[in-house]
PDB file of N, CA and C in Angstrom:
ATOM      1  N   UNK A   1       0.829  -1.183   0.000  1.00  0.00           N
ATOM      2  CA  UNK A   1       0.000   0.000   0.000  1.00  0.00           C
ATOM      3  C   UNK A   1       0.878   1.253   0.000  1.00  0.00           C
ATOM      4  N   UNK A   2       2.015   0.963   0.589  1.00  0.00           N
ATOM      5  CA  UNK A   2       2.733   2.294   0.995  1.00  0.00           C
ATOM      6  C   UNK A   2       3.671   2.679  -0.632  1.00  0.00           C
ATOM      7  N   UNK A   3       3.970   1.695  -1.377  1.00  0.00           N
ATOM      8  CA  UNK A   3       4.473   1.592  -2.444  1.00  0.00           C
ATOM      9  C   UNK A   3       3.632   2.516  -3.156  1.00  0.00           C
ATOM     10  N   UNK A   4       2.540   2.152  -3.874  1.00  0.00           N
ATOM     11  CA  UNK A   4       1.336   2.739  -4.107  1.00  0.00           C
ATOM     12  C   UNK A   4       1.015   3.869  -4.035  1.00  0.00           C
ATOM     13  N   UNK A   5       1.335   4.521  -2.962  1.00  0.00           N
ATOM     14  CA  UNK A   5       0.857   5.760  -2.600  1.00  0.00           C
ATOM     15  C   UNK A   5       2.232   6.592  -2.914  1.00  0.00           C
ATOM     16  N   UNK A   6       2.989   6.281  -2.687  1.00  0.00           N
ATOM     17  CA  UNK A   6       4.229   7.193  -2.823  1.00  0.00           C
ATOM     18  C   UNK A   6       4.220   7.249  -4.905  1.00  0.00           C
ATOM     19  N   UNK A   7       4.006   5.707  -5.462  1.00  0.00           N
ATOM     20  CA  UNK A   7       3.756   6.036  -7.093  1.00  0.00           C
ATOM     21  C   UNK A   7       2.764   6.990  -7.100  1.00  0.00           C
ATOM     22  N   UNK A   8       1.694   7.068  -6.860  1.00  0.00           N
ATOM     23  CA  UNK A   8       0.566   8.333  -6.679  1.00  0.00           C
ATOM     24  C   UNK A   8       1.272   9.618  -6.940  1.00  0.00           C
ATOM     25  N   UNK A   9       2.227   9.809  -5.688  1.00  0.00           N
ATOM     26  CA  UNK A   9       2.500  10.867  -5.261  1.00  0.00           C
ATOM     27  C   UNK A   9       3.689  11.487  -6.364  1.00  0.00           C
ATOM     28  N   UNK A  10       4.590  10.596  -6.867  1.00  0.00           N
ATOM     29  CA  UNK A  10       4.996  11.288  -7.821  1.00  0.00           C
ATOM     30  C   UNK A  10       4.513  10.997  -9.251  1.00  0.00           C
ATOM     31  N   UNK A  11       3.875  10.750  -9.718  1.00  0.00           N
ATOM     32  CA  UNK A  11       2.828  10.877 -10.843  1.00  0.00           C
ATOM     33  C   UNK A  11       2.484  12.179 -10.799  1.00  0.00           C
ATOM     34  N   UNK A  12       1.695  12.305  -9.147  1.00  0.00           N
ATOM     35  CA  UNK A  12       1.007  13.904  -9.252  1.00  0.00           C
ATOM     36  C   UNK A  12       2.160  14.884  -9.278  1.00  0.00           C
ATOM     37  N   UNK A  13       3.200  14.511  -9.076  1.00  0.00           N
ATOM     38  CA  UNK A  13       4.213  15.563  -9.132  1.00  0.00           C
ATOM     39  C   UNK A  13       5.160  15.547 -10.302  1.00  0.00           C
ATOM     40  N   UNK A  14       5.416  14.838 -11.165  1.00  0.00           N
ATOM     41  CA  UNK A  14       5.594  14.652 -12.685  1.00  0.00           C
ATOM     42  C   UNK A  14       4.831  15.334 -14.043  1.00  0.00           C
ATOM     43  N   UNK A  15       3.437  14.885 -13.983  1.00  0.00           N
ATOM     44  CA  UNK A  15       2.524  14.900 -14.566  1.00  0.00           C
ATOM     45  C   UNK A  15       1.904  16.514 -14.124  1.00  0.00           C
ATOM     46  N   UNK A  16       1.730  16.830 -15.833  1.00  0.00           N
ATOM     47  CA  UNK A  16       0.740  18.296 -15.485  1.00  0.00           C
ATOM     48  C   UNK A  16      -0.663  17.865 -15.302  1.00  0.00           C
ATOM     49  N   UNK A  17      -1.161  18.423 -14.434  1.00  0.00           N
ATOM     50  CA  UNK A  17      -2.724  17.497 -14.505  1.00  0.00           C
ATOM     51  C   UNK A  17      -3.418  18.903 -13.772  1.00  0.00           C
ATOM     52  N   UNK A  18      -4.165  19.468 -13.603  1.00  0.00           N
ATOM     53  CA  UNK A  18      -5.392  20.244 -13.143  1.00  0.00           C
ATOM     54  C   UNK A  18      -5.222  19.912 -11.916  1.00  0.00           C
ATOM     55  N   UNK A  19      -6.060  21.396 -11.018  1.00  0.00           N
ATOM     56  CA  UNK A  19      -5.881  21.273  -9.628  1.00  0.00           C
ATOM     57  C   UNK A  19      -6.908  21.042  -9.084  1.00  0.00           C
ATOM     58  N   UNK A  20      -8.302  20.705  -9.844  1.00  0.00           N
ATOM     59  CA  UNK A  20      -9.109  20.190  -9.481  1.00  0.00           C
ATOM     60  C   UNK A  20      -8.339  18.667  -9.334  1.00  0.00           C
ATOM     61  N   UNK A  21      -7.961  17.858 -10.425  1.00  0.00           N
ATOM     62  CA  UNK A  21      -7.606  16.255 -10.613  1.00  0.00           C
ATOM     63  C   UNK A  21      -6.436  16.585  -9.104  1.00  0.00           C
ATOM     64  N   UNK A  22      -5.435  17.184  -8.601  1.00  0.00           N
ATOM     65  CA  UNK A  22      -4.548  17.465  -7.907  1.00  0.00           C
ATOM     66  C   UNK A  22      -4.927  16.911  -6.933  1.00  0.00           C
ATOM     67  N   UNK A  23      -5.949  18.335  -6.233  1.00  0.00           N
ATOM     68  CA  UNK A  23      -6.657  18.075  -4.509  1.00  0.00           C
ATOM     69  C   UNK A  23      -7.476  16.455  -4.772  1.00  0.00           C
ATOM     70  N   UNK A  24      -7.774  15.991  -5.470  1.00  0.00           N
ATOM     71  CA  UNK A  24      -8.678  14.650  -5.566  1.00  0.00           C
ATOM     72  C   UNK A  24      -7.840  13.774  -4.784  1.00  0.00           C
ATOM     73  N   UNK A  25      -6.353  13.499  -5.670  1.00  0.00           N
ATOM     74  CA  UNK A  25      -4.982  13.120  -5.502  1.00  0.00           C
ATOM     75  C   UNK A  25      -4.779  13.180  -3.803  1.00  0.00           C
ATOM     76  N   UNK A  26      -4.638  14.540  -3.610  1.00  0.00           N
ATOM     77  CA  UNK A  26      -4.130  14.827  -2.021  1.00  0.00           C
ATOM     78  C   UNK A  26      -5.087  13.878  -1.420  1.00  0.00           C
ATOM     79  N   UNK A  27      -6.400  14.199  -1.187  1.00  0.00           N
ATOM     80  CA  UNK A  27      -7.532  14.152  -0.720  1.00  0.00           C
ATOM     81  C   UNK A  27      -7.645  12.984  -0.474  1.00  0.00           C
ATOM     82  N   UNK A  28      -7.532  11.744  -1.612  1.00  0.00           N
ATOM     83  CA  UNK A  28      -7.207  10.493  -1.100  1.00  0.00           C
ATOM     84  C   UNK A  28      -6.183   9.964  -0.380  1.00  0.00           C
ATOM     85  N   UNK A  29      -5.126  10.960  -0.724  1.00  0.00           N
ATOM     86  CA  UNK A  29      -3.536  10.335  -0.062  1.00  0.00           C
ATOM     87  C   UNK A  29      -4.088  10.532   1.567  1.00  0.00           C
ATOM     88  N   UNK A  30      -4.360  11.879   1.922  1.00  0.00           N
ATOM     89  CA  UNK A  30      -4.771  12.187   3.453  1.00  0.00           C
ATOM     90  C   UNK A  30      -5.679  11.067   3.732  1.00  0.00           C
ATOM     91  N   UNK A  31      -7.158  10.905   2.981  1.00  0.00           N
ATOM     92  CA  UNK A  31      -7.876   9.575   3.373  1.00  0.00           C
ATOM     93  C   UNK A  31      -7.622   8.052   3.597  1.00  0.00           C
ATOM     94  N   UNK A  32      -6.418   7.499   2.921  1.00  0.00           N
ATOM     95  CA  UNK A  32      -5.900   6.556   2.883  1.00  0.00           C
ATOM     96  C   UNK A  32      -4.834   6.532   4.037  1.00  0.00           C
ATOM     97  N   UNK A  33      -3.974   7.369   4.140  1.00  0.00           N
ATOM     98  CA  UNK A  33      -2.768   7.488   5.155  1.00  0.00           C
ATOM     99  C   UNK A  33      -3.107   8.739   5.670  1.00  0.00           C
ATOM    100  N   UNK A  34      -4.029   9.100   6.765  1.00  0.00           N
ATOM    101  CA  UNK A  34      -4.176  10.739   7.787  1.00  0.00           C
ATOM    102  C   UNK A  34      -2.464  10.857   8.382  1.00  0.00           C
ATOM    103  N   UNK A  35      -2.094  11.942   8.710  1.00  0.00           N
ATOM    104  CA  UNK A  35      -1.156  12.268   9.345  1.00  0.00           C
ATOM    105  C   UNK A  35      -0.988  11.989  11.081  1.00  0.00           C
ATOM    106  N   UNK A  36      -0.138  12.326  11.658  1.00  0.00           N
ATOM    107  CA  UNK A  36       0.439  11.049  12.954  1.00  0.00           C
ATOM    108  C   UNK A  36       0.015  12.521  13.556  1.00  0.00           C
ATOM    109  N   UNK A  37      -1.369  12.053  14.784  1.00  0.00           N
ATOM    110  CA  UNK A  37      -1.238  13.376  15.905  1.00  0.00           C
ATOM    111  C   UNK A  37      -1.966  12.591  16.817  1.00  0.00           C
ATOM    112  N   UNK A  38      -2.156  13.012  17.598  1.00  0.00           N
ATOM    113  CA  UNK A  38      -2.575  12.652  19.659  1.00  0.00           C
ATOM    114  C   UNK A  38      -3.918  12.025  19.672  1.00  0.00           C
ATOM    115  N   UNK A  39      -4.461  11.364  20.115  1.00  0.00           N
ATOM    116  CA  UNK A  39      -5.614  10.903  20.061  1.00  0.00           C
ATOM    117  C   UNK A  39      -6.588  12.077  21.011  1.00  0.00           C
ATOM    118  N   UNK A  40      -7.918  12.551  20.770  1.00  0.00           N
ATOM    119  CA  UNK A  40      -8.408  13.188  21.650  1.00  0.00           C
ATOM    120  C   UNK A  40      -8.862  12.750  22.717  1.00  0.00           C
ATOM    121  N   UNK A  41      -8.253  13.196  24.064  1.00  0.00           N
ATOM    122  CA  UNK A  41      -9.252  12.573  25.116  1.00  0.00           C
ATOM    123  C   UNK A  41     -10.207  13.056  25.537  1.00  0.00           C
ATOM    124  N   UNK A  42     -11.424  11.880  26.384  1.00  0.00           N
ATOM    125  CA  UNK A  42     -12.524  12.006  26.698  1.00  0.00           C
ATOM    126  C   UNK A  42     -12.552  12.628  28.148  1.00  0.00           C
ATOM    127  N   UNK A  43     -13.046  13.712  28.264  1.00  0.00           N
ATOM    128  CA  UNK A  43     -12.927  14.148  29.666  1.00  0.00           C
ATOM    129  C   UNK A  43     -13.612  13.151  30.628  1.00  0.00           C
ATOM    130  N   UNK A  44     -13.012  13.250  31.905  1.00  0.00           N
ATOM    131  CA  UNK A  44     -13.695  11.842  32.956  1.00  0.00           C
ATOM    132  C   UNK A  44     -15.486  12.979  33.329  1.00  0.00           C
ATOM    133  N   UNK A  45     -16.107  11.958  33.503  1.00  0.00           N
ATOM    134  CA  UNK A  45     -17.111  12.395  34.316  1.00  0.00           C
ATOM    135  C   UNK A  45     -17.427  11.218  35.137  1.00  0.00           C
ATOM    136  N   UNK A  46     -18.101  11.974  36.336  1.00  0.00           N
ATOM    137  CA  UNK A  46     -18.623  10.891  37.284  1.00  0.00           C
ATOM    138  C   UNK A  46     -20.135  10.489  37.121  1.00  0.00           C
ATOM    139  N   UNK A  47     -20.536   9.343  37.509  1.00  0.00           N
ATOM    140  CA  UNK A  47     -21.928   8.506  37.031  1.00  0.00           C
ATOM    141  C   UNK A  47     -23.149   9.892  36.919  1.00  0.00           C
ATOM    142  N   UNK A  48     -23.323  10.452  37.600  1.00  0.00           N
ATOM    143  CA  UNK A  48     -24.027  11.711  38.554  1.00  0.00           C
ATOM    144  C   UNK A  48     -23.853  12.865  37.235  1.00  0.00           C
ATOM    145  N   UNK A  49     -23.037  13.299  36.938  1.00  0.00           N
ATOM    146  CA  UNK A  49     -22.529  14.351  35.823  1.00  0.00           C
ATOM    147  C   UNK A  49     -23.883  13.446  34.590  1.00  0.00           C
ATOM    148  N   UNK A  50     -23.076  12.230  34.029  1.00  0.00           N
ATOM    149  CA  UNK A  50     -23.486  11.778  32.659  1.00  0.00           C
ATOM    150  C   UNK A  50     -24.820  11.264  32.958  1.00  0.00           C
ATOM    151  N   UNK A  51     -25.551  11.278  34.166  1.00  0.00           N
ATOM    152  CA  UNK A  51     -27.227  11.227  34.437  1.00  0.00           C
ATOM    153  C   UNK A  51     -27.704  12.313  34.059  1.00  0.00           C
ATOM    154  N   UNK A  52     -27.226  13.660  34.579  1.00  0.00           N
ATOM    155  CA  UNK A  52     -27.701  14.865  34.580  1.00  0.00           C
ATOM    156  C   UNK A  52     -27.627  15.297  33.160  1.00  0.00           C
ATOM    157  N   UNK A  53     -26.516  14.863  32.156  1.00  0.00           N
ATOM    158  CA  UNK A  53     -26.366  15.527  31.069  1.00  0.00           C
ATOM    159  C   UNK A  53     -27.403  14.300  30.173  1.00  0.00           C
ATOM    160  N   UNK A  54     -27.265  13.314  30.369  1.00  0.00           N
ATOM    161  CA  UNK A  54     -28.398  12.725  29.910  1.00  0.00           C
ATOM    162  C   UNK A  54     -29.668  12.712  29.582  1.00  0.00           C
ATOM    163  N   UNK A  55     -30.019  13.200  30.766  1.00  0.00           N
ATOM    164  CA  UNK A  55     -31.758  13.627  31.306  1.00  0.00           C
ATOM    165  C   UNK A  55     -31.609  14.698  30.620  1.00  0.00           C
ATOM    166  N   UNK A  56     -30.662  15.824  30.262  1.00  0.00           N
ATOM    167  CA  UNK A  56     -31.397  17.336  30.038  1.00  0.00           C
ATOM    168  C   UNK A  56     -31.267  17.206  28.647  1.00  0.00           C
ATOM    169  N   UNK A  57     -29.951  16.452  27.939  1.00  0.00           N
ATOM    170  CA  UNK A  57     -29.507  16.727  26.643  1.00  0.00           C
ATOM    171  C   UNK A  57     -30.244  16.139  25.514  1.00  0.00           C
ATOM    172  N   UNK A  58     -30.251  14.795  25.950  1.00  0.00           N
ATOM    173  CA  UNK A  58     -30.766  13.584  25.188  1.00  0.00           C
ATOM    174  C   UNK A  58     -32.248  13.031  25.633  1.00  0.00           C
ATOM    175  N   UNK A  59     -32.960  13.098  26.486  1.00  0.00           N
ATOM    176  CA  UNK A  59     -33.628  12.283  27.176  1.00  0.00           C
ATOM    177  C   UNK A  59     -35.014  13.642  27.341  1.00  0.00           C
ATOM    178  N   UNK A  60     -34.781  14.671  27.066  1.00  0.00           N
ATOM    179  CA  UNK A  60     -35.951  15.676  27.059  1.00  0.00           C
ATOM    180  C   UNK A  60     -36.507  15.748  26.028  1.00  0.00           C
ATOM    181  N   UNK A  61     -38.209  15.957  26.296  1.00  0.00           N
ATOM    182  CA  UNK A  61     -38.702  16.137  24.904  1.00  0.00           C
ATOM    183  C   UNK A  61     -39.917  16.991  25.539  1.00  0.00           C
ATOM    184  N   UNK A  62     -40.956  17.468  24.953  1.00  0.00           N
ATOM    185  CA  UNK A  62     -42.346  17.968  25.359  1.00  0.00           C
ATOM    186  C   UNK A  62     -43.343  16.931  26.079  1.00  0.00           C
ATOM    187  N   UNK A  63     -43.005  15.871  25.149  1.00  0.00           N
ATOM    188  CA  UNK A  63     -43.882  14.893  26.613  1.00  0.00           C
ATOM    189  C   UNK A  63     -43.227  14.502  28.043  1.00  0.00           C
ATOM    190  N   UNK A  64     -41.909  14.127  27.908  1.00  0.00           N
ATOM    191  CA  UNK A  64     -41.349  13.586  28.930  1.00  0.00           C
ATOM    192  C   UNK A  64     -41.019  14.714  29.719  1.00  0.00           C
ATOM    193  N   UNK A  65     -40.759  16.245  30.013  1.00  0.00           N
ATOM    194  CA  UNK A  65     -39.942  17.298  30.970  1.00  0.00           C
ATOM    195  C   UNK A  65     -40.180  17.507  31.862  1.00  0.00           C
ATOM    196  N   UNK A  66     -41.954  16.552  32.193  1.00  0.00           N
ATOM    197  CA  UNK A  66     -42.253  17.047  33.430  1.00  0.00           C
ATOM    198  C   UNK A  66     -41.792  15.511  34.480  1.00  0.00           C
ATOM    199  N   UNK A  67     -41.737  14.729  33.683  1.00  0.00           N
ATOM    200  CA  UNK A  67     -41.088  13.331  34.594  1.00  0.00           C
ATOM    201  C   UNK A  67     -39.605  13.563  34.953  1.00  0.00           C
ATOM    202  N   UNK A  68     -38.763  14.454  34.105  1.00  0.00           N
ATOM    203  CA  UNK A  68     -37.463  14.838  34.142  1.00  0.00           C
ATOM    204  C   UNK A  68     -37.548  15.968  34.943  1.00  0.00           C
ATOM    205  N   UNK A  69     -38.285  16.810  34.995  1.00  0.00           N
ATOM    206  CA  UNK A  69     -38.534  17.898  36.182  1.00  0.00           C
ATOM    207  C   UNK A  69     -38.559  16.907  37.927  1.00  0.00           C
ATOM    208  N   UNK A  70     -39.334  15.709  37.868  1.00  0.00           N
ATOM    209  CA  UNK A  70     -39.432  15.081  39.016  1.00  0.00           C
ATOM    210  C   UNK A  70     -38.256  13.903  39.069  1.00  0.00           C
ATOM    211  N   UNK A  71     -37.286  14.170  38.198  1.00  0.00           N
ATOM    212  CA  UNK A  71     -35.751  13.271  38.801  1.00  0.00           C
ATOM    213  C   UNK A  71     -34.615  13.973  38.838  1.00  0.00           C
ATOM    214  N   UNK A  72     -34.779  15.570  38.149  1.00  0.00           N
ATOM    215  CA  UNK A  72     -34.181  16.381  39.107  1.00  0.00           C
ATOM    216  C   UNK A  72     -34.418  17.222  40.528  1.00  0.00           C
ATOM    217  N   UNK A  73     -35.859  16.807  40.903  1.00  0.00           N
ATOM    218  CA  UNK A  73     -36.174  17.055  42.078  1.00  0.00           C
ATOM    219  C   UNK A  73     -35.718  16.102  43.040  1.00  0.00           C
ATOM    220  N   UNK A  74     -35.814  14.803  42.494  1.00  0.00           N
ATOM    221  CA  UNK A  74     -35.059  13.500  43.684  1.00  0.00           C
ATOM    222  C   UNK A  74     -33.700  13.553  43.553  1.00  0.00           C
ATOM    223  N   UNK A  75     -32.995  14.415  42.503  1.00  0.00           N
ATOM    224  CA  UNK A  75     -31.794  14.515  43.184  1.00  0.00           C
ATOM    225  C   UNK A  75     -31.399  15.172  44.498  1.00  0.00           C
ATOM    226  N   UNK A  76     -30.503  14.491  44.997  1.00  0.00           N
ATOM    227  CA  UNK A  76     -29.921  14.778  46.357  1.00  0.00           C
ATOM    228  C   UNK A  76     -29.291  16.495  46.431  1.00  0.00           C
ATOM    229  N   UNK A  77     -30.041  17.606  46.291  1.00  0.00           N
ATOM    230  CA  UNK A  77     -29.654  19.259  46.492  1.00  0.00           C
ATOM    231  C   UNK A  77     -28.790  19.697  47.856  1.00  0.00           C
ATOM    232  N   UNK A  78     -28.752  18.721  48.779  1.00  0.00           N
ATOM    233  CA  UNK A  78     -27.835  19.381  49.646  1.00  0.00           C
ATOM    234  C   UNK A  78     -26.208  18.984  49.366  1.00  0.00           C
ATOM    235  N   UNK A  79     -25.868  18.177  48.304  1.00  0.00           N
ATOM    236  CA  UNK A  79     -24.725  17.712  48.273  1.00  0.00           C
ATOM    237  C   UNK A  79     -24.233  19.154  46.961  1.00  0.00           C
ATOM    238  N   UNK A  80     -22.962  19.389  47.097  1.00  0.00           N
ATOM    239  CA  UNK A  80     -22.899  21.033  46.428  1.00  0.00           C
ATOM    240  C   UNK A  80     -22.145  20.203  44.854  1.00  0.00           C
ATOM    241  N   UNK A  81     -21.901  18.571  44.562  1.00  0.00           N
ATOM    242  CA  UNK A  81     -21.455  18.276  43.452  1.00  0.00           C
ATOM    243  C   UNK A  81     -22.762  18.716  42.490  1.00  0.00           C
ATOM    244  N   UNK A  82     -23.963  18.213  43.327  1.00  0.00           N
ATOM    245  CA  UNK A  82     -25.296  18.016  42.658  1.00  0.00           C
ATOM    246  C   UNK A  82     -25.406  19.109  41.712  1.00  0.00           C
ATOM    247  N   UNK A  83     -25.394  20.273  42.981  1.00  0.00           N
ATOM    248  CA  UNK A  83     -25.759  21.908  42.595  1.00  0.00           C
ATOM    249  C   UNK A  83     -24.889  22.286  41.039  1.00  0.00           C
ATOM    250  N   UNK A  84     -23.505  21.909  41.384  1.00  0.00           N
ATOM    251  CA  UNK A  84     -22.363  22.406  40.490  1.00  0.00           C
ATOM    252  C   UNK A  84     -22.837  21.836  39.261  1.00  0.00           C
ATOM    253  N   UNK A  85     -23.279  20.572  38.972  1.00  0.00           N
ATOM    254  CA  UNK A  85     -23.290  20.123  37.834  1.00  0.00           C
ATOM    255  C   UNK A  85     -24.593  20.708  37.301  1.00  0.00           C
ATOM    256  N   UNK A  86     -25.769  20.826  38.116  1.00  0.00           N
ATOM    257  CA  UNK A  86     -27.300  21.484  37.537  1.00  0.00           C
ATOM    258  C   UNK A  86     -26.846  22.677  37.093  1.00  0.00           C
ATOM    259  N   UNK A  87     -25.662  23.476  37.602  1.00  0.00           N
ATOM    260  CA  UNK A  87     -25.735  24.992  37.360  1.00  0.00           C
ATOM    261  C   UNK A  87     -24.606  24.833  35.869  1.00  0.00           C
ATOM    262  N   UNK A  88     -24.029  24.316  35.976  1.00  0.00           N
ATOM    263  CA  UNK A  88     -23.291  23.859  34.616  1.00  0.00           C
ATOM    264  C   UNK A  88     -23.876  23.362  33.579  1.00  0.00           C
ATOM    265  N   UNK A  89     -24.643  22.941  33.408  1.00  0.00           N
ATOM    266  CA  UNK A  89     -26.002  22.231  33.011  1.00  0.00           C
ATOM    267  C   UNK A  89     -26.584  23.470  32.036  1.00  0.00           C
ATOM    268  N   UNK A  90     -27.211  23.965  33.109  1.00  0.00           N
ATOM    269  CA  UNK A  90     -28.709  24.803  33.083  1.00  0.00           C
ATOM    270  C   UNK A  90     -27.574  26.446  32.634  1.00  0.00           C
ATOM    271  N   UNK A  91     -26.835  26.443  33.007  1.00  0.00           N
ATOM    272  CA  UNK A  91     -25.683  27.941  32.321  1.00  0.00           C
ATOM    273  C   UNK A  91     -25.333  27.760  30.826  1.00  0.00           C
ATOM    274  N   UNK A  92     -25.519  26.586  30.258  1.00  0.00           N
ATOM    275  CA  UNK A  92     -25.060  26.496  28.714  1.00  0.00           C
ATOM    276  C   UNK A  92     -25.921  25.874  28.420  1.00  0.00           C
ATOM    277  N   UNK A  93     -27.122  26.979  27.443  1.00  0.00           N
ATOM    278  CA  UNK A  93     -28.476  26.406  26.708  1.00  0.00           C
ATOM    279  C   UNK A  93     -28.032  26.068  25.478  1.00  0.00           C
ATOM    280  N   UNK A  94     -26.664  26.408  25.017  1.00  0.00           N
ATOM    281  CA  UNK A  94     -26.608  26.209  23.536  1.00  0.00           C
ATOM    282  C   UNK A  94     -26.328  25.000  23.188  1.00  0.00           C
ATOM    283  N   UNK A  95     -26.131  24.434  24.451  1.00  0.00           N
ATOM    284  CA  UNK A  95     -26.101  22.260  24.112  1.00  0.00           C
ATOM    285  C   UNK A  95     -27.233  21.415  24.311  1.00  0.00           C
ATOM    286  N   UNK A  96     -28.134  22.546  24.225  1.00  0.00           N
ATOM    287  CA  UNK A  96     -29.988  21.981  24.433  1.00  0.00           C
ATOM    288  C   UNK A  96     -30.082  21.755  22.957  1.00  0.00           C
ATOM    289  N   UNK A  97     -30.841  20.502  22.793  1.00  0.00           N
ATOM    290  CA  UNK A  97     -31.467  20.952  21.313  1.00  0.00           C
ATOM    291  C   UNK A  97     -31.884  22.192  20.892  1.00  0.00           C
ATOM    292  N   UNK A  98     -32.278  22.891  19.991  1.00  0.00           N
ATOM    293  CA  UNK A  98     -32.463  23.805  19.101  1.00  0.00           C
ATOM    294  C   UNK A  98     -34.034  24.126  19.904  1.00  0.00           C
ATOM    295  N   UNK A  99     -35.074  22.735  19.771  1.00  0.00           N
ATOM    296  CA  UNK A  99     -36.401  23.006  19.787  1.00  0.00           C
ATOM    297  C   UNK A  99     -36.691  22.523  21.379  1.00  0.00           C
ATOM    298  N   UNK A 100     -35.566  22.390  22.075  1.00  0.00           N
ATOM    299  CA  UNK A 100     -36.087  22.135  23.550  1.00  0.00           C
ATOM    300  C   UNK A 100     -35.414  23.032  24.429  1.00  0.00           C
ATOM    301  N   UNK A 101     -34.814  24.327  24.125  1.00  0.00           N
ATOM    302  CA  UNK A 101     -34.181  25.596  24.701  1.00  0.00           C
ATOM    303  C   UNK A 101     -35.744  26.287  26.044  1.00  0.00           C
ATOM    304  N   UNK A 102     -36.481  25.887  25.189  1.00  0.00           N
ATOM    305  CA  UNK A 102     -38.002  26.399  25.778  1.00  0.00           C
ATOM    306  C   UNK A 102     -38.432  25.699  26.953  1.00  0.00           C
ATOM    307  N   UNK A 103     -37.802  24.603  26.714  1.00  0.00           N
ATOM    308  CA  UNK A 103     -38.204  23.642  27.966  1.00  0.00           C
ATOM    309  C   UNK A 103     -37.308  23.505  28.906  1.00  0.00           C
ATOM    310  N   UNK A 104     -36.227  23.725  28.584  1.00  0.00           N
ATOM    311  CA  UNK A 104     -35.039  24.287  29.585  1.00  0.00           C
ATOM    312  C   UNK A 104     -35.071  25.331  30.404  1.00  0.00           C
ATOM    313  N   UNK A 105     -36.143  26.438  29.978  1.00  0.00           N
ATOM    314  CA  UNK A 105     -36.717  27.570  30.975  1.00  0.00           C
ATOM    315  C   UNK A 105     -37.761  27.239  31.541  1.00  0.00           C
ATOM    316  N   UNK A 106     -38.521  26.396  30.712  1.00  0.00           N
ATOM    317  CA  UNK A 106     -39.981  25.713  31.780  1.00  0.00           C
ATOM    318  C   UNK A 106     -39.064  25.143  33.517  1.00  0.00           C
ATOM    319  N   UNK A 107     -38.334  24.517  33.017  1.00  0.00           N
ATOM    320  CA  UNK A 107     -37.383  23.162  34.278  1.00  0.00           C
ATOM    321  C   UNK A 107     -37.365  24.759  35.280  1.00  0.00           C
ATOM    322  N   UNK A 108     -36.460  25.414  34.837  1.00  0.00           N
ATOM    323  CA  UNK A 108     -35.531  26.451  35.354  1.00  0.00           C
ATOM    324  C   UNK A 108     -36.675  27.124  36.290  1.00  0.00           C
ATOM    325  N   UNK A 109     -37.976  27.364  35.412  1.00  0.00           N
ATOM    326  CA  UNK A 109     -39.138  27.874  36.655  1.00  0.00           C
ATOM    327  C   UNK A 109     -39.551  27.289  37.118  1.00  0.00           C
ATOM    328  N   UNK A 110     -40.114  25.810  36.886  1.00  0.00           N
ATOM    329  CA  UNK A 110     -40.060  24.941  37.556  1.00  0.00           C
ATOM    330  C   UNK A 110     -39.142  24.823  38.814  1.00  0.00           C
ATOM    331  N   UNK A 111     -38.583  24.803  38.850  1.00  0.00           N
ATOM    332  CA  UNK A 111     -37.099  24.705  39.701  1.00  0.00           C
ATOM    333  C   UNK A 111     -37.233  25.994  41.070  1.00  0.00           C
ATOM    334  N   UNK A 112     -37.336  26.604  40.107  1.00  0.00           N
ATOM    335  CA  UNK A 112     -37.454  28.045  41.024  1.00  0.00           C
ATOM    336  C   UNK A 112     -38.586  28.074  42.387  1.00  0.00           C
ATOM    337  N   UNK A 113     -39.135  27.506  41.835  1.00  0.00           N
ATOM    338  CA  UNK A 113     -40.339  27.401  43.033  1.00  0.00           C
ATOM    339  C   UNK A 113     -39.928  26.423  44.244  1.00  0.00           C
ATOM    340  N   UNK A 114     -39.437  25.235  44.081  1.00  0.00           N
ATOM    341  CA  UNK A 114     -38.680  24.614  44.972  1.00  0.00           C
ATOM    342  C   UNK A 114     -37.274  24.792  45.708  1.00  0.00           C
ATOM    343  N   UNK A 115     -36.365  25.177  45.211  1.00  0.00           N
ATOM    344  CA  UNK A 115     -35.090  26.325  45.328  1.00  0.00           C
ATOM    345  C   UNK A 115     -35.125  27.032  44.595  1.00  0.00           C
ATOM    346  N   UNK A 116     -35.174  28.269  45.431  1.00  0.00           N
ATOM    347  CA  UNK A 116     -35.173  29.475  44.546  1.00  0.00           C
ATOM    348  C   UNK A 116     -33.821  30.247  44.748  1.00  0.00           C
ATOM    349  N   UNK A 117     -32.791  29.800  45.473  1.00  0.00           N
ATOM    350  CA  UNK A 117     -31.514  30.307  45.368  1.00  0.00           C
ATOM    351  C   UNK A 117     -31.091  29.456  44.404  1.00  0.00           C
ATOM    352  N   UNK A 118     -30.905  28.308  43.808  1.00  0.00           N
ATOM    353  CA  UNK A 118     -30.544  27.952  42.876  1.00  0.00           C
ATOM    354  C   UNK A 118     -30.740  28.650  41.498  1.00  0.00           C
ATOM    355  N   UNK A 119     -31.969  29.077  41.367  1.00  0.00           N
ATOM    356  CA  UNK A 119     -32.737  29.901  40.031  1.00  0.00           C
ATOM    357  C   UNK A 119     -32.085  31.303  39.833  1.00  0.00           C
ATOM    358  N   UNK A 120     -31.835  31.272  40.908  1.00  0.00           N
ATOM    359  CA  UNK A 120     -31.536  33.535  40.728  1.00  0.00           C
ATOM    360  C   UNK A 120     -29.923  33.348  39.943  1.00  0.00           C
TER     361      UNK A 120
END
């Protein structure tokens, strides 16, 4: 394969050929062999974090927000991980779906009525 690709490579560099036909050339060389860099890592979260981002991110819809309104109420509020992650949560709407941003302020008043230092 590696043979192969290097004939590719000087063909395209021999040969007059168009830079449309060129980038095609590159385009496969990068697709076939990507270049050597770091793998990205996955930030850790704890069980508690990937519930919470679960329930709000993936798991909300117009029928279900008010059953998800009542399993962020059984979360445990005096523990301050709880708090940190709801307020991390509920501070970045732009990782709400598009069409459930609305229901993310329903929760939020929702919310408010039961802790209302959390809401302000």
């Amino acid at each position: 394969m590696a043979t192969f690709l290097e004939t590719l490579q000087r063909k395209k560099s021999v040969q007059h050929i168009g830079q449309a036909e060129r980038m095609l050339i590159e385009n496969a060389v990068y697709y076939v062999d990507p270049p050597e860099r770091p793998a990205i890592e996955q930030k850790e979260r704890d069980p508690m974090e990937l519930f919470i981002r679960k329930l709000i991110y993936m798991d909300m819809t117009k029928r279900n927000f008010s059953k998800i309104l009542k399993q962020i109420r059984r979360l445990h509020w005096e523990e301050t991980e709880v708090v940190t992650i709801l307020e991390k949560v509920f501070s970045k709407p732009g990782k709400v779906k598009y069409g459930n941003i609305h229901l993310l302020a329903i929760l939020m008043g929702a919310l408010y009525r039961y802790h209302p230092a959390f809401a302000v």
